[in-house]
Protein backbone atom coordinates (compact mmCIF):
# COMPACT_ATOMS: atom_id res chain seq x y z
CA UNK A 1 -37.58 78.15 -3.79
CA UNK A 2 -38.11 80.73 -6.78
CA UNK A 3 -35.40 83.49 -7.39
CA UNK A 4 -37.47 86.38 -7.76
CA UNK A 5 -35.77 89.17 -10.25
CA UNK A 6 -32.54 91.67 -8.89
CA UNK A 7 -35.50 94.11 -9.52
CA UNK A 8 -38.06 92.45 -7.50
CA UNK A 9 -35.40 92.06 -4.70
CA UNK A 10 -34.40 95.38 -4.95
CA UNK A 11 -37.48 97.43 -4.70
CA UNK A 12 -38.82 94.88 -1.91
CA UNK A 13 -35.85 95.36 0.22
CA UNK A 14 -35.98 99.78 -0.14
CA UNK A 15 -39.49 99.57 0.63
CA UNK A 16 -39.54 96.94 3.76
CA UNK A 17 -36.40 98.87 4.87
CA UNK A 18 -38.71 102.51 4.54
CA UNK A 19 -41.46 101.29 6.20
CA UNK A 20 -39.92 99.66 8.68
CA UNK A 21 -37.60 103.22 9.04
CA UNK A 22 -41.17 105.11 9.06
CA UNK A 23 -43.31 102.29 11.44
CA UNK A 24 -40.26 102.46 13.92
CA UNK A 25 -40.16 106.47 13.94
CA UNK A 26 -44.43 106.04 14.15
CA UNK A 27 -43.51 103.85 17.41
CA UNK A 28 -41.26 106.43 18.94
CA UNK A 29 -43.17 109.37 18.33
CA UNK A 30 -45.93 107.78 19.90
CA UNK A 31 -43.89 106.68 23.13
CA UNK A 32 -42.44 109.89 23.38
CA UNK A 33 -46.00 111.95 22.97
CA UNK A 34 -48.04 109.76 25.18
CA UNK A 35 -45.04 110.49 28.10
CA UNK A 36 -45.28 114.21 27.22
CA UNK A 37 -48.94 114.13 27.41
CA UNK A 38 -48.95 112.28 30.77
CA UNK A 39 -46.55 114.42 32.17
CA UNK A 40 -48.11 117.73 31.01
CA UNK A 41 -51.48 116.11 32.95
CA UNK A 42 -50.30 114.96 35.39
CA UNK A 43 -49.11 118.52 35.95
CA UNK A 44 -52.03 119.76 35.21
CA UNK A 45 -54.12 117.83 37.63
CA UNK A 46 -51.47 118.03 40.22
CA UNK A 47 -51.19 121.93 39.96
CA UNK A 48 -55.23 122.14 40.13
CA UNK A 49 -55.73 119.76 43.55
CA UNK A 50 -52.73 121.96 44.96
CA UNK A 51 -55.41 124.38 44.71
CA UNK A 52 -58.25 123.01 45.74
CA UNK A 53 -56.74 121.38 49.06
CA UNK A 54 -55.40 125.14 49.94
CA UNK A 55 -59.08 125.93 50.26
CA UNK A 56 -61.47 126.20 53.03
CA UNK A 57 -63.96 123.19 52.87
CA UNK A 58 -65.06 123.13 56.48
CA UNK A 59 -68.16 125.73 55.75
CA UNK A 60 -69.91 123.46 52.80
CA UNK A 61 -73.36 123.32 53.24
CA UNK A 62 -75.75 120.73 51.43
CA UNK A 63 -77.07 123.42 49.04
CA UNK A 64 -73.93 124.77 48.27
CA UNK A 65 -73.41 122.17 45.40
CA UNK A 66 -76.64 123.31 43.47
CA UNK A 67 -75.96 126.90 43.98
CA UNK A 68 -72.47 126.55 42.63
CA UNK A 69 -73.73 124.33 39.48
CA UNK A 70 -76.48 126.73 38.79
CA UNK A 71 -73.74 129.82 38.61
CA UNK A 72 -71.47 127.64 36.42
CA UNK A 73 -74.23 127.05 33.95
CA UNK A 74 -75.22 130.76 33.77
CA UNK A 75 -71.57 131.42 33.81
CA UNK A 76 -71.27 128.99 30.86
CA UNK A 77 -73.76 130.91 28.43
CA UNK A 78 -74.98 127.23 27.11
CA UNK A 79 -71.60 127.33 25.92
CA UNK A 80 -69.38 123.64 25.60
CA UNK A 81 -65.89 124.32 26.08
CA UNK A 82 -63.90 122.03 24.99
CA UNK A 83 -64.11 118.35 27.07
CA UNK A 84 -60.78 117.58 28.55
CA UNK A 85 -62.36 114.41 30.52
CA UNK A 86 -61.18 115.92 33.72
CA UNK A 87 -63.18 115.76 37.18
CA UNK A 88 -62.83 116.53 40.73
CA UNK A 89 -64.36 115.60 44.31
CA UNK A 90 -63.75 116.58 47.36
CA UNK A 91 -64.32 113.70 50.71
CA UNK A 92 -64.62 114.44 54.22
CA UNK A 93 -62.71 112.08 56.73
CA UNK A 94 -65.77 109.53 56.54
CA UNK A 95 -65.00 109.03 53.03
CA UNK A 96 -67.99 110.84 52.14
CA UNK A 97 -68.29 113.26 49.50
CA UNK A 98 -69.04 117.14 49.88
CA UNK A 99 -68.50 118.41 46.77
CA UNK A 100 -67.25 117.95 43.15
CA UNK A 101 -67.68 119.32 40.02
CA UNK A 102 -71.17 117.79 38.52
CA UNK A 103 -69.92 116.02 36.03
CA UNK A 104 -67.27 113.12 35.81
CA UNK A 105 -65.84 113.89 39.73
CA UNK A 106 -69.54 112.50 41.00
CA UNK A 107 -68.94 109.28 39.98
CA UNK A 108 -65.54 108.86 41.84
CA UNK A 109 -65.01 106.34 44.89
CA UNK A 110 -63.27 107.34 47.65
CA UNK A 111 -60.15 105.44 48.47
CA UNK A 112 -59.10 105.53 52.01
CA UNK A 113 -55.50 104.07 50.86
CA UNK A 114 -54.73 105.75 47.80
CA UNK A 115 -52.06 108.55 48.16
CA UNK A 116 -50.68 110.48 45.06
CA UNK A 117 -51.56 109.47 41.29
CA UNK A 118 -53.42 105.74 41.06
CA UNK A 119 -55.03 103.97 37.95
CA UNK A 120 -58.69 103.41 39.20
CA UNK A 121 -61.76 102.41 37.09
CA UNK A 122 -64.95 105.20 37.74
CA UNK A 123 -68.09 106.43 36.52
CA UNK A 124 -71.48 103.47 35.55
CA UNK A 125 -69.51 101.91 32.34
CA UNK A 126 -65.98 101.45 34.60
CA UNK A 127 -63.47 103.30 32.53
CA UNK A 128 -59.80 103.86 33.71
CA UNK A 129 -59.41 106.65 35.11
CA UNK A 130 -56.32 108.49 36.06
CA UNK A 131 -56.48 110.37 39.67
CA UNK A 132 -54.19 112.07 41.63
CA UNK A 133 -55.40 111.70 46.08
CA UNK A 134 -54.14 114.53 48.07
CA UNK A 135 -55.04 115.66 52.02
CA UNK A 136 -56.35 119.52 52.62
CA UNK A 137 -54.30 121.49 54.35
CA UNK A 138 -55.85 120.79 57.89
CA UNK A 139 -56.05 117.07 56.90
CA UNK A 140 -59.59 117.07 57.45
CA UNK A 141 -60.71 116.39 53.76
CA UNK A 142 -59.41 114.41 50.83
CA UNK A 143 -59.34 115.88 47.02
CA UNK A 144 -59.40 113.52 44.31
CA UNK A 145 -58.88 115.24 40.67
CA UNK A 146 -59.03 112.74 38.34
CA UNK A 147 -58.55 112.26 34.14
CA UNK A 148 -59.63 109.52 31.84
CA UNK A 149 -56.71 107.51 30.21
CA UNK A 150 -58.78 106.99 26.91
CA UNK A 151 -58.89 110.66 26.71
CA UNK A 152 -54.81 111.17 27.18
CA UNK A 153 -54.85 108.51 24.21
CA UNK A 154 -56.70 110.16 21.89
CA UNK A 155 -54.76 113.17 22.67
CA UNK A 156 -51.52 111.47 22.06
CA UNK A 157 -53.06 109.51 18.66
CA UNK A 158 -53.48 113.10 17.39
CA UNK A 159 -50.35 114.58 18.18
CA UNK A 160 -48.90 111.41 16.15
CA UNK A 161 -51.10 112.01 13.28
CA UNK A 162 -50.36 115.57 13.26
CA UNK A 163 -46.43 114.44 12.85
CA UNK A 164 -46.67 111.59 11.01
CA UNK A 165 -48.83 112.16 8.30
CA UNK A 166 -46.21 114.07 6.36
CA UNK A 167 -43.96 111.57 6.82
CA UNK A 168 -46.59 109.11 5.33
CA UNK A 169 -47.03 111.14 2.12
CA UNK A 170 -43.22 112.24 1.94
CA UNK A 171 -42.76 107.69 2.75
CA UNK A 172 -45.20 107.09 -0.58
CA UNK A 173 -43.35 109.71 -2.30
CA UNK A 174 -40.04 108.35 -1.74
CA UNK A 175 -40.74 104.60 -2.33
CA UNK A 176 -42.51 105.68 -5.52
CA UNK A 177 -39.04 107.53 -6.91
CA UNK A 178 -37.37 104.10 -5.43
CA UNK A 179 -39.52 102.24 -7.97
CA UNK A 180 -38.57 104.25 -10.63
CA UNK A 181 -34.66 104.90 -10.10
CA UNK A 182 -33.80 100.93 -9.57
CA UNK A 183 -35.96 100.48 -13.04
CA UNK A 184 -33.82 103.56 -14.47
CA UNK A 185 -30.52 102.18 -12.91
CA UNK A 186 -30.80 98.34 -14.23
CA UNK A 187 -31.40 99.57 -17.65
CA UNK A 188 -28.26 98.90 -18.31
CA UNK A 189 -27.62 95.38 -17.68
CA UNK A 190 -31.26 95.33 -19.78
CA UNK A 191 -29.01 96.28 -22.49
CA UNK A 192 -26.32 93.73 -22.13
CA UNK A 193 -28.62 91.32 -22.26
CA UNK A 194 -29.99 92.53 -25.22
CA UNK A 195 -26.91 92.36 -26.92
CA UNK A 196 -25.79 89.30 -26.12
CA UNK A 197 -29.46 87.56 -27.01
CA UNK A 198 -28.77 89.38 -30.47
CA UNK A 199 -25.32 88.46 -31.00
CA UNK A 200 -24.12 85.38 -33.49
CA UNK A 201 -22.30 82.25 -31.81
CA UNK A 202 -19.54 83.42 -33.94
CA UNK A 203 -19.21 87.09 -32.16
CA UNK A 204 -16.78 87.08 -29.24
CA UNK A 205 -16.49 90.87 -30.24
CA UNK A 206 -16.03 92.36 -26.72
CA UNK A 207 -18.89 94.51 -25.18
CA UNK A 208 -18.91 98.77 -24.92
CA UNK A 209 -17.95 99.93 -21.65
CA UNK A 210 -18.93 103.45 -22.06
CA UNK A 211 -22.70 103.19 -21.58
CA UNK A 212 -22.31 101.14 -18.10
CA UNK A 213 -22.13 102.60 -14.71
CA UNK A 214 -19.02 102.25 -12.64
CA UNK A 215 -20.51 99.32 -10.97
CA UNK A 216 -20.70 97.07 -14.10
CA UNK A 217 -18.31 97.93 -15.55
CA UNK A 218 -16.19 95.31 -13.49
CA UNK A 219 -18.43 92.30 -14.96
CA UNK A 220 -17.83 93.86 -18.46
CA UNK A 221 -14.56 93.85 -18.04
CA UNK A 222 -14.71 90.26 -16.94
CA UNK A 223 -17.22 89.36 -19.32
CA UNK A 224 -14.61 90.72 -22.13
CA UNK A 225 -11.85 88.57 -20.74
CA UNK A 226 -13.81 85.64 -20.94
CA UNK A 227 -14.99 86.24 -24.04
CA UNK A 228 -11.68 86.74 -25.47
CA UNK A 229 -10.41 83.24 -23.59
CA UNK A 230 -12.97 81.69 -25.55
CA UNK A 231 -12.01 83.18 -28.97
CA UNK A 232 -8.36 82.54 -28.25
CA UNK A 233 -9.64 78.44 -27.01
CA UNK A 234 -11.75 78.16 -30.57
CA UNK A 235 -8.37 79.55 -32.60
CA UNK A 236 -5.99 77.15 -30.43
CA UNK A 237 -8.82 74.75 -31.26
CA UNK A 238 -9.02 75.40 -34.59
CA UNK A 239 -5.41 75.56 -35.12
CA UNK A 240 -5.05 72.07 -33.39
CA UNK A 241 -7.55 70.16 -35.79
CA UNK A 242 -5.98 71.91 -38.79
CA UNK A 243 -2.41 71.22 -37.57
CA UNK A 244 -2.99 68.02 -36.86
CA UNK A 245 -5.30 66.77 -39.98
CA UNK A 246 -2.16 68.44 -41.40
CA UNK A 247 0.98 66.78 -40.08
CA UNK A 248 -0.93 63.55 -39.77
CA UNK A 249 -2.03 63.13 -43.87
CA UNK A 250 1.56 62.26 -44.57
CA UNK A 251 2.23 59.61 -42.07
CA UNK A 252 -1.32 58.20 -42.57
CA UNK A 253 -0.60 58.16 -46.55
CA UNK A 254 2.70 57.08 -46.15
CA UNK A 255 1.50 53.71 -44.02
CA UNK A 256 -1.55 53.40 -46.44
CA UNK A 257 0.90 52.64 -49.29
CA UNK A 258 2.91 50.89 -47.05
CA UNK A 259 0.13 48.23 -46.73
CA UNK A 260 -0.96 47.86 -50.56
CA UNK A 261 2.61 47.19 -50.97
CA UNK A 262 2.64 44.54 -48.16
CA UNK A 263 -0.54 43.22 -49.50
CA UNK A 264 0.75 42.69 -53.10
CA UNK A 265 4.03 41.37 -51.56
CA UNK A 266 2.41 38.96 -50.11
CA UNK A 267 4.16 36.36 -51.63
CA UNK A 268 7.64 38.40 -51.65
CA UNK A 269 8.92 37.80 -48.12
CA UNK A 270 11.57 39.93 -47.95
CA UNK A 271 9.40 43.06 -49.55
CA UNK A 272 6.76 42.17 -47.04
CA UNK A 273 8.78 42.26 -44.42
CA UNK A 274 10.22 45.68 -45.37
CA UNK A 275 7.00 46.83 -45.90
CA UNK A 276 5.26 45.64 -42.83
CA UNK A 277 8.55 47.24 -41.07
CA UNK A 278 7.93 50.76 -42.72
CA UNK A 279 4.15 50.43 -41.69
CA UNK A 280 5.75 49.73 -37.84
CA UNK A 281 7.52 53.32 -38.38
CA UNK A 282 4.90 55.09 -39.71
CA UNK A 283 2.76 54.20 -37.07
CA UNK A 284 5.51 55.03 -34.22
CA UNK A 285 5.66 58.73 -36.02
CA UNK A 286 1.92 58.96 -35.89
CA UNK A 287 1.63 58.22 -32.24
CA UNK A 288 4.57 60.39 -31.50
CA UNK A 289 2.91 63.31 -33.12
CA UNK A 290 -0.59 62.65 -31.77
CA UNK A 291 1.38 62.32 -28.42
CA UNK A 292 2.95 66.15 -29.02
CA UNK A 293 -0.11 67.53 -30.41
CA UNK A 294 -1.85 66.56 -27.30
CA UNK A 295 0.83 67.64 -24.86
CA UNK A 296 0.82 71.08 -26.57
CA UNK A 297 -2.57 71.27 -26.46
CA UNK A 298 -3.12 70.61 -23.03
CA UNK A 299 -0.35 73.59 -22.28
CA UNK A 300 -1.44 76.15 -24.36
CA UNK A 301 -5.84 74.58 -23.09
CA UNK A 302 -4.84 74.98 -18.81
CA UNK A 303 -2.01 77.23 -18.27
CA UNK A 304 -3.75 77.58 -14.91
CA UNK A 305 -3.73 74.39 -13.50
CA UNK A 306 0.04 74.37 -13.91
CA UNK A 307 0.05 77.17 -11.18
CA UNK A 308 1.04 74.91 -8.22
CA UNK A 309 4.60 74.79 -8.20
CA UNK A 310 6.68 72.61 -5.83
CA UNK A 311 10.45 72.09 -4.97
CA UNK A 312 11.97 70.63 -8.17
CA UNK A 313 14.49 67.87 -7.83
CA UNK A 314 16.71 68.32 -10.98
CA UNK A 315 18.80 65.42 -10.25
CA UNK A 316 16.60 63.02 -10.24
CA UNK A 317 14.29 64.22 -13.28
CA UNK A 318 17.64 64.42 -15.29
CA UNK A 319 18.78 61.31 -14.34
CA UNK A 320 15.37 59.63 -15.19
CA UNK A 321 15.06 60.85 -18.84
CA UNK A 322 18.69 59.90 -18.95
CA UNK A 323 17.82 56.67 -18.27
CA UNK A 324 14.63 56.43 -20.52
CA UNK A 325 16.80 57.68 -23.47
CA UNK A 326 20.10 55.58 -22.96
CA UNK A 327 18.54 52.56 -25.17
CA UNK A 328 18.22 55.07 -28.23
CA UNK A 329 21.71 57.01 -27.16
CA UNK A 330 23.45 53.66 -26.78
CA UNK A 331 22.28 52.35 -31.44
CA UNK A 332 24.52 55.75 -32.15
CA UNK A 333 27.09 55.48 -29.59
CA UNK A 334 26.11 58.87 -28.30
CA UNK A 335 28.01 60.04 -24.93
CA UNK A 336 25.84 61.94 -22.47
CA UNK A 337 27.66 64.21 -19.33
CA UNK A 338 26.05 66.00 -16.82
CA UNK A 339 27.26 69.09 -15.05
CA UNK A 340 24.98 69.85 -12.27
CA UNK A 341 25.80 72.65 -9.31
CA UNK A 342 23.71 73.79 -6.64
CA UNK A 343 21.96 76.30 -5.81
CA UNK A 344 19.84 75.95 -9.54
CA UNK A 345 18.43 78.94 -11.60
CA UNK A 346 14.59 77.60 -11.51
CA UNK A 347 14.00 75.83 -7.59
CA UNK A 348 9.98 75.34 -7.67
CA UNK A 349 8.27 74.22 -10.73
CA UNK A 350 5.75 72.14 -12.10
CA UNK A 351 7.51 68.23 -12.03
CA UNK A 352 5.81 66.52 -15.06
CA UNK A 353 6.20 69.75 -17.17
CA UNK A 354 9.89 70.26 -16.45
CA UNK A 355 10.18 66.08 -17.42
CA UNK A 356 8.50 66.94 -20.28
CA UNK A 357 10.87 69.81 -20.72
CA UNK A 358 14.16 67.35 -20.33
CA UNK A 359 12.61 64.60 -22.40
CA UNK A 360 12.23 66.51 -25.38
CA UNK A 361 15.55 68.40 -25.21
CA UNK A 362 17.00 64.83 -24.78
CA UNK A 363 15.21 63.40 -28.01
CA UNK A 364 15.99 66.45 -30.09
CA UNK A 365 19.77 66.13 -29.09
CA UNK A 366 20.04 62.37 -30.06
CA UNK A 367 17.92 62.39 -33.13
CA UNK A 368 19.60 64.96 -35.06
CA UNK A 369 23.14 64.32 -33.80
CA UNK A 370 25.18 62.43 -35.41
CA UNK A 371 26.93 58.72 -34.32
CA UNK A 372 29.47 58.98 -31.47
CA UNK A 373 28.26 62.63 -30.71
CA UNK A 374 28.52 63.90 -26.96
CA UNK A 375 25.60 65.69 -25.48
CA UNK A 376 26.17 67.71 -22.56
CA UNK A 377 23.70 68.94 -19.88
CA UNK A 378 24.38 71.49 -17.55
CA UNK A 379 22.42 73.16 -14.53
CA UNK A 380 23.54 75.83 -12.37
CA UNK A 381 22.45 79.35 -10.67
CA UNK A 382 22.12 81.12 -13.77
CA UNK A 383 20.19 78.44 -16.58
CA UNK A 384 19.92 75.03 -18.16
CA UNK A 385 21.92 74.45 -21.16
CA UNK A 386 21.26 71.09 -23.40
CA UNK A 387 23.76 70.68 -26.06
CA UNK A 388 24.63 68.12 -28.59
CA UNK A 389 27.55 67.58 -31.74
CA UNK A 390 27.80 66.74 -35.00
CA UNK A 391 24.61 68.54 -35.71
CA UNK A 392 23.86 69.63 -39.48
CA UNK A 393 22.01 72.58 -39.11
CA UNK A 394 21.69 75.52 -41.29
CA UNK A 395 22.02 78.79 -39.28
CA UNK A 396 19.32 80.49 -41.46
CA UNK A 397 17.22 78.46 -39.93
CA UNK A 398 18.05 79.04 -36.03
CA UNK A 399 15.57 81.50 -35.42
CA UNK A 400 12.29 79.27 -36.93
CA UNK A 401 13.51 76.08 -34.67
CA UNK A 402 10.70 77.17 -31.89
CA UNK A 403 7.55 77.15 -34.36
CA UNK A 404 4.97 74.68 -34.44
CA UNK A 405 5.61 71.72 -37.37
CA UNK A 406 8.75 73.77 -38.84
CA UNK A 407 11.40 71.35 -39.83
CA UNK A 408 14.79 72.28 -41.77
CA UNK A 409 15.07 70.94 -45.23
CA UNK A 410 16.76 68.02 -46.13
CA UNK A 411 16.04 66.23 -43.09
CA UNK A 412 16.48 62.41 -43.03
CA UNK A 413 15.20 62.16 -39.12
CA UNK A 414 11.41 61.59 -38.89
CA UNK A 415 9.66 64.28 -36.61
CA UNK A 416 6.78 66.37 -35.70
CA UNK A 417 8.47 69.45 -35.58
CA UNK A 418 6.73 70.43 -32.09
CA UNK A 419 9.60 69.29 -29.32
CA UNK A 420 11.01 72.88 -28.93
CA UNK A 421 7.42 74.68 -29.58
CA UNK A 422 6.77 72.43 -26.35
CA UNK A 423 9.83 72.84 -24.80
CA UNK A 424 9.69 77.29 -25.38
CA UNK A 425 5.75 76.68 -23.65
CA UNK A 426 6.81 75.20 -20.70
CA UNK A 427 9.78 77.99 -20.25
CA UNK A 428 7.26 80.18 -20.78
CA UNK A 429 4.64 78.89 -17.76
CA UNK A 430 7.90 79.07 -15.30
CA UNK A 431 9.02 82.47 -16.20
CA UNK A 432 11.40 81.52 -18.09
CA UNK A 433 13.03 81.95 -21.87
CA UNK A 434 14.38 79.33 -24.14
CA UNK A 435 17.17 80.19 -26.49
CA UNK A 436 19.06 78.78 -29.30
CA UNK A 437 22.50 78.93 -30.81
CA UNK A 438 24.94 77.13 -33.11
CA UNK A 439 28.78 77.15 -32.94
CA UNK A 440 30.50 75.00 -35.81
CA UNK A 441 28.20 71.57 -35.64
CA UNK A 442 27.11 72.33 -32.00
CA UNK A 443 23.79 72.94 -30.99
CA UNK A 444 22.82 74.31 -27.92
CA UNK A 445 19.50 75.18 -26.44
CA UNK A 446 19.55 77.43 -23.33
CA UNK A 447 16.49 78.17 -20.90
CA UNK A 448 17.26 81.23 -18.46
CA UNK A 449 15.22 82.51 -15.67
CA UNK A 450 13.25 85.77 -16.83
């Protein structure tokens, strides 16, 4: 099925709504004058055989219906008044008629039964007929006054035109100012549209409110958020291909020279051993920053699917990274202690994210400690504290430790620099803040509930 245009829709729906409106109001005014003209008839005939059956019809002699006809057309003047389609004729108790009134009341049959108003057909061509039967006085005759339907019709028709024609003009009037307001009204989201067919791929410049009615403003407003999502996905975007063409030049140089030198050391065992081993590290440090490029990516890329929160179960996420990093703690005789105490600062989280959280605060703590350090992790009402000894850490350099790639001079420890930028992004999705601090050669790294 076709869409037709918010335009098309628009105008069709005001003007099937108006007519409808006006062919409804039509419909009632005719209902209500065709009942106001029967009644005002019916009156009418009712009030006139009232009359007639109060008279004296017992002296009517056979020539007294061409005498009276005669007067009436000298009364008349050859004058027509006005034909109202209304008759009369009076029966005796044979059912035969005396008298009526020479035109439409001659062609009535008498009805022994009828009584009061009936629906009867008279006259040669058998029109409807309305006619009110009512007894004289003495009860010796029977009066018949009588109207034709298509008459009351036509009288009713005209009282409709008479109100409804105005209506009719005012109706074309009014659906032709519909026309031409809706046109006038969507001119404005003609302009948006315009602008955005004009605009560059490159513009994500947000669109003027100031011209839009209060209506559309909304999707403007929407339409600007979005468009600033967008330019803030293309920087992240951006910032991800150039960070990571960066950071991973060195390692990817690094193992290219790495393999020349195990190529020429072919025949130089022990060189091409150490080479082959160098190339091993080089590619562990390449897939551990492709592996934190992509992690950060996807958190910064869907914040919003991270939304669903459920109960967290800190002791067992600590205790697995624990495990996963004993193996590494265990080649520098690193000590690990946990202090856990219910009830804890952050109860409903994202799982994976706050693993990821631990894992990296873990990694940090027993790559840049020193052998036989002690890392401690604690968890209570009030925050998470992950801190580590014999750390050689400048404290100049405290306050860069959460930006992307930044790593302290003089570092021996290969890295990507990203495992607190991660870390501080994740704190950030729960509400939370990550802070740093340095006592003597003990680093700790804090995240407290906002």
């Amino acid at each position: 099925m076709i869409k037709k245009s918010l335009r098309f829709r628009l105008i069709l729906s005001f003007c099937l709504v108006s007519i409808g409106i006006w062919g409804g109001s039509a419909a009632l005014s005719w209902y209500e004058s065709r009942e106001y003209v029967d009644e005002f008839y019916d009156t009418y005939q009712l009030h006139l055989a009232r009359q007639l059956s109060a008279a004296d019809w017992s002296n009517i002699k056979p020539g007294t219906q061409a005498r009276v006809n005669t007067l009436v057309e000298e009364l008349d003047d050859d004058g027509e008044d006005e034909d109202e389609a209304l008759g009369f004729a009076v029966f005796d108790k044979n059912g035969k008629m005396i008298f009526h009134d020479d035109e439409d009341g001659k062609y009535f049959t008498y009805n022994q039964y009828a009584s009061g108003f009936v629906n009867q057909p008279s006259g040669h061509k058998g029109k409807l007929w309305r006619i009110i039967w009512m007894k004289t006085v003495d009860n010796d005759f029977t009066i018949a006054v009588g109207q034709e339907l298509k008459y009351r019709n036509k009288a009713a028709v005209e009282m409709v035109e008479e109100a409804v024609t105005p209506w009719l003009i005012g109706l074309a009037i009014m659906l032709l100012a519909i026309i031409l307001l809706v046109n006038r009204e969507l001119n404005p989201l003609k302009l948006i549209t315009r602008n955005i067919s004009k605009r560059d791929a490159d513009d994500l410049s947000p669109l003027k409110e100031n011209f839009a009615p209060q209506e559309i403003k909304p999707l403007i407003v929407s339409m600007n958020s979005l468009f600033d999502r967008i330019s803030k996905m293309i920087s992240r975007e951006r910032s991800f291909i150039s960070d990571a063409a960066h950071e991973l030049r060195s390692p990817l140089t690094a193992m290219k020279v790495q393999l020349e030198v195990a190529e020429l050391a072919y025949d130089d065992k022990a060189a091409h051993e150490k080479a082959l081993q160098n190339l091993g590290k080089g590619l562990e440090r390449a897939s551990r920053l492709v592996e934190q490029l992509l992690a950060l990516s996807r958190l910064e890329a869907n914040t919003q699917q991270y939304q669903n929160f459920d109960i967290l179960d800190w002791h067992k996420a600590i205790n697995n990274e624990i495990e996963e990093q004993k193996s590494a703690a265990k080649s520098k005789k690193i000590e690990i202690e946990t202090k856990i105490k219910e009830p804890y600062f952050l109860k409903e989280g994202h799982g994976l994210l706050i693993s990821l959280l631990l894992r990296n605060l873990l990694d940090n703590a027993i790559k840049y400690s020193g052998e036989g350090a002690k890392i401690k992790i604690e968890l209570n009402d009030k925050e998470l504290i992950v801190s580590n000894n014999k750390v050689s850490l400048d404290k100049k350099n405290l306050s860069r430790l959460g930006e992307r790639f930044f790593r302290p001079a003089g570092q021996s420890v290969t890295g990507s620099g990203l495992g607190l930028s991660i870390v501080e992004k994740i704190s950030t999705l729960h509400n939370c803040q990550m802070t740093t601090s340095l006592e003597g050669d003990e680093f700790s790294v804090s995240i407290t509930k906002n």
